[in-house]
C-alpha atoms as a PDB file:
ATOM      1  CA  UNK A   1       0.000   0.000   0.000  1.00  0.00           C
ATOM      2  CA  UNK A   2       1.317   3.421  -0.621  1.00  0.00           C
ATOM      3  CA  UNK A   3       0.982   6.562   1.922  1.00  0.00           C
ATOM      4  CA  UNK A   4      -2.293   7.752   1.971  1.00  0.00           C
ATOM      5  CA  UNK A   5      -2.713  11.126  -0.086  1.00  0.00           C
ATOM      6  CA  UNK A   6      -2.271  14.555   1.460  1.00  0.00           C
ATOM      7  CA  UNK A   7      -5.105  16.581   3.074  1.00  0.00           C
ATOM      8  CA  UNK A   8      -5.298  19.981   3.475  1.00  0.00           C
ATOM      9  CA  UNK A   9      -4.308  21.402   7.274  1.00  0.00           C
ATOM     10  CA  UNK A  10      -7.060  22.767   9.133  1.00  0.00           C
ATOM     11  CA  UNK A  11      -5.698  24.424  12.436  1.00  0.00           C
ATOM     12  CA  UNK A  12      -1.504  24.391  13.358  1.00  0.00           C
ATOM     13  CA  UNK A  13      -0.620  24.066  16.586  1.00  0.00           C
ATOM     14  CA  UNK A  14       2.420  26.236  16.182  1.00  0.00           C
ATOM     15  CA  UNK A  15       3.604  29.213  18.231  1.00  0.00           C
ATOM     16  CA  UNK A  16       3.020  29.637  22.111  1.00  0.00           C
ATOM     17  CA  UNK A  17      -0.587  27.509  22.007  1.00  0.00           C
ATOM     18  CA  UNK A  18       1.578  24.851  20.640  1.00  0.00           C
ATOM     19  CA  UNK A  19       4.234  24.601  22.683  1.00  0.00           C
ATOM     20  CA  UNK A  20       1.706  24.763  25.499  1.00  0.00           C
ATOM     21  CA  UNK A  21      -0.228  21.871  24.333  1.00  0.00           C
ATOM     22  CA  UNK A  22       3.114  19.873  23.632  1.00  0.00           C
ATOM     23  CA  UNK A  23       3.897  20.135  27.563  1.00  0.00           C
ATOM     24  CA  UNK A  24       0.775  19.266  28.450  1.00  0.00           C
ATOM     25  CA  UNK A  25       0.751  16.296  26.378  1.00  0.00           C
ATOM     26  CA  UNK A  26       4.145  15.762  27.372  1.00  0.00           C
ATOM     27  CA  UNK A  27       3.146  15.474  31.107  1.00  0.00           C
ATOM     28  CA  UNK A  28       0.036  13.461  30.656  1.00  0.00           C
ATOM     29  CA  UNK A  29       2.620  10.474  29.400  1.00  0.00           C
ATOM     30  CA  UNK A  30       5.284  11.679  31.929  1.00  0.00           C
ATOM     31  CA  UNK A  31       7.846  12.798  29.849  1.00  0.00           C
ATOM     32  CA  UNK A  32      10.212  16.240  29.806  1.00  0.00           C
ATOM     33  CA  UNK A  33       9.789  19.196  27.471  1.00  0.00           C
ATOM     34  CA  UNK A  34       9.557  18.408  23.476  1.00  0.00           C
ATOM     35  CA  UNK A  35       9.389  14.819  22.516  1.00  0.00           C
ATOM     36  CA  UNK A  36       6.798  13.057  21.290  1.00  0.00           C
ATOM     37  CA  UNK A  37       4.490  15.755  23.197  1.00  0.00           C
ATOM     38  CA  UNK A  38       5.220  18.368  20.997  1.00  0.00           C
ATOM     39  CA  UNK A  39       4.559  15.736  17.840  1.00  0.00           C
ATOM     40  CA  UNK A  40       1.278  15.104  19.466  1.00  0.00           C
ATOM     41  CA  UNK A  41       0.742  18.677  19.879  1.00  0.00           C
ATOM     42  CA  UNK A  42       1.289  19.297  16.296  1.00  0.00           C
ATOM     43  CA  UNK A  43      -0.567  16.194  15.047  1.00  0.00           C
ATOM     44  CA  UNK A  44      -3.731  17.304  16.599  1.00  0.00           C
ATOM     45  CA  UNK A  45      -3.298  20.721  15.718  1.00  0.00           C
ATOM     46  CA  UNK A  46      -2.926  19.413  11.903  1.00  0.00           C
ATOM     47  CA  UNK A  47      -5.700  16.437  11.842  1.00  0.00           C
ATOM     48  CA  UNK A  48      -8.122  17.936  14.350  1.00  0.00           C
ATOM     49  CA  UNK A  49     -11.390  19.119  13.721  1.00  0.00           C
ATOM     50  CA  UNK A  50     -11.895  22.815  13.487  1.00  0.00           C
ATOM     51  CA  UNK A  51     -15.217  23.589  15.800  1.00  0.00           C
ATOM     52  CA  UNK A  52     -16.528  20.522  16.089  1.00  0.00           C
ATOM     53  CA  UNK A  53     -16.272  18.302  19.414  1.00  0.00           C
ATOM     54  CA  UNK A  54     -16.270  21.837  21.563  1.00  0.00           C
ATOM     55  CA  UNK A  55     -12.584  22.415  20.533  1.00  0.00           C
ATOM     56  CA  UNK A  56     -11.398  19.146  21.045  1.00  0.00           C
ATOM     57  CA  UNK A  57      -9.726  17.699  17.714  1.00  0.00           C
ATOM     58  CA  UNK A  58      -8.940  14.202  19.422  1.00  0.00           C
ATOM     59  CA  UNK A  59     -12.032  13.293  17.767  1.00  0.00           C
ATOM     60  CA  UNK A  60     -10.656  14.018  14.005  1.00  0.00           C
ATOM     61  CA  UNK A  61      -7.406  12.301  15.162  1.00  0.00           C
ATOM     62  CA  UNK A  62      -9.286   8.681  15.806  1.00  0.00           C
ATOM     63  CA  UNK A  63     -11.529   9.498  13.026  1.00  0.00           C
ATOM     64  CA  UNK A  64      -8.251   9.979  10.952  1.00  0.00           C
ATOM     65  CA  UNK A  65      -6.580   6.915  12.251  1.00  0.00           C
ATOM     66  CA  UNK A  66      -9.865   4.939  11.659  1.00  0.00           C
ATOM     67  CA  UNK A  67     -10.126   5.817   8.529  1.00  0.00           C
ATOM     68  CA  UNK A  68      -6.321   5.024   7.561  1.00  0.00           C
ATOM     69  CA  UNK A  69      -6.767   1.051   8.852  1.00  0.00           C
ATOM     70  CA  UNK A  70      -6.630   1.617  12.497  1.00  0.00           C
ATOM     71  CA  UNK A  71      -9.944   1.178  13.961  1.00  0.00           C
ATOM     72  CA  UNK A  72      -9.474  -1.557  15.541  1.00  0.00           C
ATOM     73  CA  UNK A  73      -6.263  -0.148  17.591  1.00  0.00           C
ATOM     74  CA  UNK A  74      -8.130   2.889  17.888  1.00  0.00           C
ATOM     75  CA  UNK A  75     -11.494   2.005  19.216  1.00  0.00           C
ATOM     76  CA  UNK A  76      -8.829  -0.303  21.943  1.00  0.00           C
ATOM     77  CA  UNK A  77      -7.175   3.349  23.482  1.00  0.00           C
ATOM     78  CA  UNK A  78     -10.519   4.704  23.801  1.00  0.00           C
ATOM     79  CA  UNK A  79     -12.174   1.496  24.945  1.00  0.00           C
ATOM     80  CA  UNK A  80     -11.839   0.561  28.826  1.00  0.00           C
ATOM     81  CA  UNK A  81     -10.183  -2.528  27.598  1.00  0.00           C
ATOM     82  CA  UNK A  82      -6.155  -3.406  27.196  1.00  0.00           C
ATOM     83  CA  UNK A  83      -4.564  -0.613  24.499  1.00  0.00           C
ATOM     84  CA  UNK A  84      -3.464  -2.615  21.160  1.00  0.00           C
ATOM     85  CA  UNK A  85      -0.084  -1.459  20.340  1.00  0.00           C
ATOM     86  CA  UNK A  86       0.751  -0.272  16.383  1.00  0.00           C
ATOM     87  CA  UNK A  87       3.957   0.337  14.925  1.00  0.00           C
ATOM     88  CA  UNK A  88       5.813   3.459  13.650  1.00  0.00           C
ATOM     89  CA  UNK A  89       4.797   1.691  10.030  1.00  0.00           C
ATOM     90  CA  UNK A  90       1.408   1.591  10.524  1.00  0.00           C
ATOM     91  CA  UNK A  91       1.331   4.698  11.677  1.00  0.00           C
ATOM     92  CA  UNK A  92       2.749   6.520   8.589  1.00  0.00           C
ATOM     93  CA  UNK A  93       0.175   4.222   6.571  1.00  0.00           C
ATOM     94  CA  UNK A  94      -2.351   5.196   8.187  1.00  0.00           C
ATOM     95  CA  UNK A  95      -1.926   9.059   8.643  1.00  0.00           C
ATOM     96  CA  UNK A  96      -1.611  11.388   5.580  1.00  0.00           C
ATOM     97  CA  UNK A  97       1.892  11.692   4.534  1.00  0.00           C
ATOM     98  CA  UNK A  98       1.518  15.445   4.036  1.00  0.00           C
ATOM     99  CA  UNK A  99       0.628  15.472   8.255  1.00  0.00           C
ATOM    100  CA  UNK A 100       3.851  13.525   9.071  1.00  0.00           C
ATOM    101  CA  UNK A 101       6.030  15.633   7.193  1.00  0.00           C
ATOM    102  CA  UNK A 102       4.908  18.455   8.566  1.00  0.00           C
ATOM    103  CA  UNK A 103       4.856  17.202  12.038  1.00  0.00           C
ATOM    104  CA  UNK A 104       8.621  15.513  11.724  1.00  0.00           C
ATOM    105  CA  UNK A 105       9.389  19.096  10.093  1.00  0.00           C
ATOM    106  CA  UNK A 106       8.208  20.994  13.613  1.00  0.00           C
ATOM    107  CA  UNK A 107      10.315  18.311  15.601  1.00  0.00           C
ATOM    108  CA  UNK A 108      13.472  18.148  14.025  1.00  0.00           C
ATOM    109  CA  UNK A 109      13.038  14.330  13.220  1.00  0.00           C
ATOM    110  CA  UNK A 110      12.090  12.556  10.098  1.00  0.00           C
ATOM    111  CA  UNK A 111       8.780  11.261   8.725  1.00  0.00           C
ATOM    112  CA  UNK A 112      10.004   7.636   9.696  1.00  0.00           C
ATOM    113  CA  UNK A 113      11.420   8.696  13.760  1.00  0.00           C
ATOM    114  CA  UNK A 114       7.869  10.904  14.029  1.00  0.00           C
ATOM    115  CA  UNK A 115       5.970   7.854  13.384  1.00  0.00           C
ATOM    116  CA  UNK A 116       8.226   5.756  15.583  1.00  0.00           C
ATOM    117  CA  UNK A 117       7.519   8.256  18.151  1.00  0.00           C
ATOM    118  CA  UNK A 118       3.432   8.804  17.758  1.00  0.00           C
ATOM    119  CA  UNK A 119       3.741   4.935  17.397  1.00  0.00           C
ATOM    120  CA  UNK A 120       5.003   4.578  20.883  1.00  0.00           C
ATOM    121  CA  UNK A 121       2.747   7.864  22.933  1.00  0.00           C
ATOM    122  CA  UNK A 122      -0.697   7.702  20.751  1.00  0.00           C
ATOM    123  CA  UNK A 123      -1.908   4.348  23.000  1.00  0.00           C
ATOM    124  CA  UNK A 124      -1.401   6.139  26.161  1.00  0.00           C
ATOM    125  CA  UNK A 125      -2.168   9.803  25.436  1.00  0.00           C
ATOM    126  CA  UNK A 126      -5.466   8.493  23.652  1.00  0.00           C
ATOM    127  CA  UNK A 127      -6.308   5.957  26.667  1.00  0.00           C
ATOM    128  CA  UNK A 128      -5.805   9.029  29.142  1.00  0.00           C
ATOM    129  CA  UNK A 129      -7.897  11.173  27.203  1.00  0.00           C
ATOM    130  CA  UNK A 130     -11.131   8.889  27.320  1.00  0.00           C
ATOM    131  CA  UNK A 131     -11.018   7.956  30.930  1.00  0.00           C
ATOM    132  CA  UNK A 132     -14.940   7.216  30.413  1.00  0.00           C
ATOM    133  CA  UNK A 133     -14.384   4.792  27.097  1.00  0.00           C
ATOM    134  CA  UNK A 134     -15.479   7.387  24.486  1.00  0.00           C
ATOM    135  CA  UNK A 135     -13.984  11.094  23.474  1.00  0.00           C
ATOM    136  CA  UNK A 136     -15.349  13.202  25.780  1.00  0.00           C
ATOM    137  CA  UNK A 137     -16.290  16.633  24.779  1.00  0.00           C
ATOM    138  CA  UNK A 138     -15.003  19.691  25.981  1.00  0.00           C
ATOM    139  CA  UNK A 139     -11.420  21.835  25.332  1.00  0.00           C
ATOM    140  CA  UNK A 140      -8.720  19.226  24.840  1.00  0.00           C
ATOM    141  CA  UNK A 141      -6.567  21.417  27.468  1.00  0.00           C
ATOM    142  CA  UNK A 142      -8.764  21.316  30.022  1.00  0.00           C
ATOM    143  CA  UNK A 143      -9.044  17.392  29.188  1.00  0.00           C
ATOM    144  CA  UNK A 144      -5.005  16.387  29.824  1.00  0.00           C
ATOM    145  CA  UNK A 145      -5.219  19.359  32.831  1.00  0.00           C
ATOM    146  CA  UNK A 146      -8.225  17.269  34.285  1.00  0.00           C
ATOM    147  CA  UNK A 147      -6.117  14.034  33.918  1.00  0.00           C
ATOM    148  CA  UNK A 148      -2.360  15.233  35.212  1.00  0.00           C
END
């Protein structure tokens, strides 16, 4: 299979927002400033829905990774069951390349090392985030600040 095509970016989470968001997410999976955090941060910023889900585009991320052959791993994070794990592979099939470059581009990292990364954060980060075993509305901020 080759990389799914490129969509269009709705919202960047770039600038001081950003780097917020990328600490927060950061903390919620216990690790320092940058890392796969800030990739998360930009991820979500890039695939996220734009007003829908009161400001909370972690629905538009497991849409996206539903959509790109990941349902199954998906619908396992948000579940209250164990998290299936996926590979950095699977995670660059499954998300548009154009997002991954972009996100590896904010990083300093490659496509390949982003997906590696979001590979190894997106089970926990997602299974943190639906504490009740669906996406919960509301800000997504105020969602990790609820769950530090």
């Amino acid at each position: 299979m080759s990389p799914r095509p490129p969509r269009p970016r709705k919202a960047e989470a770039t600038g001081m927002a950003g780097n917020d968001l990328g600490s927060l997410l950061g903390g919620l999976i216990g690790e320092g400033e940058g890392g796969s955090g800030k990739l998360l941060a930009g991820l979500l910023g890039t695939l996220g829905d734009s007003g829908q889900g009161g400001g909370n585009p972690l629905q538009g991320l497991v849409r996206e990774l539903t959509e790109g052959g990941l349902g199954e791993q998906a619908r396992s994070w948000v579940g209250s069951g164990a998290n299936t794990a996926v590979s950095g592979p699977e995670v660059a099939q499954a998300l548009p390349y154009q997002a991954l470059e972009h996100v590896a581009q904010q990083a300093g990292c490659s496509p390949e090392q982003a997906a590696d990364r979001l590979a190894e954060a997106l089970p926990k980060v997602v299974d943190r985030l639906t504490p009740q075993g669906e996406v919960p509305e509301g800000a997504l901020e105020d969602l990790i600040r609820q769950q530090l």
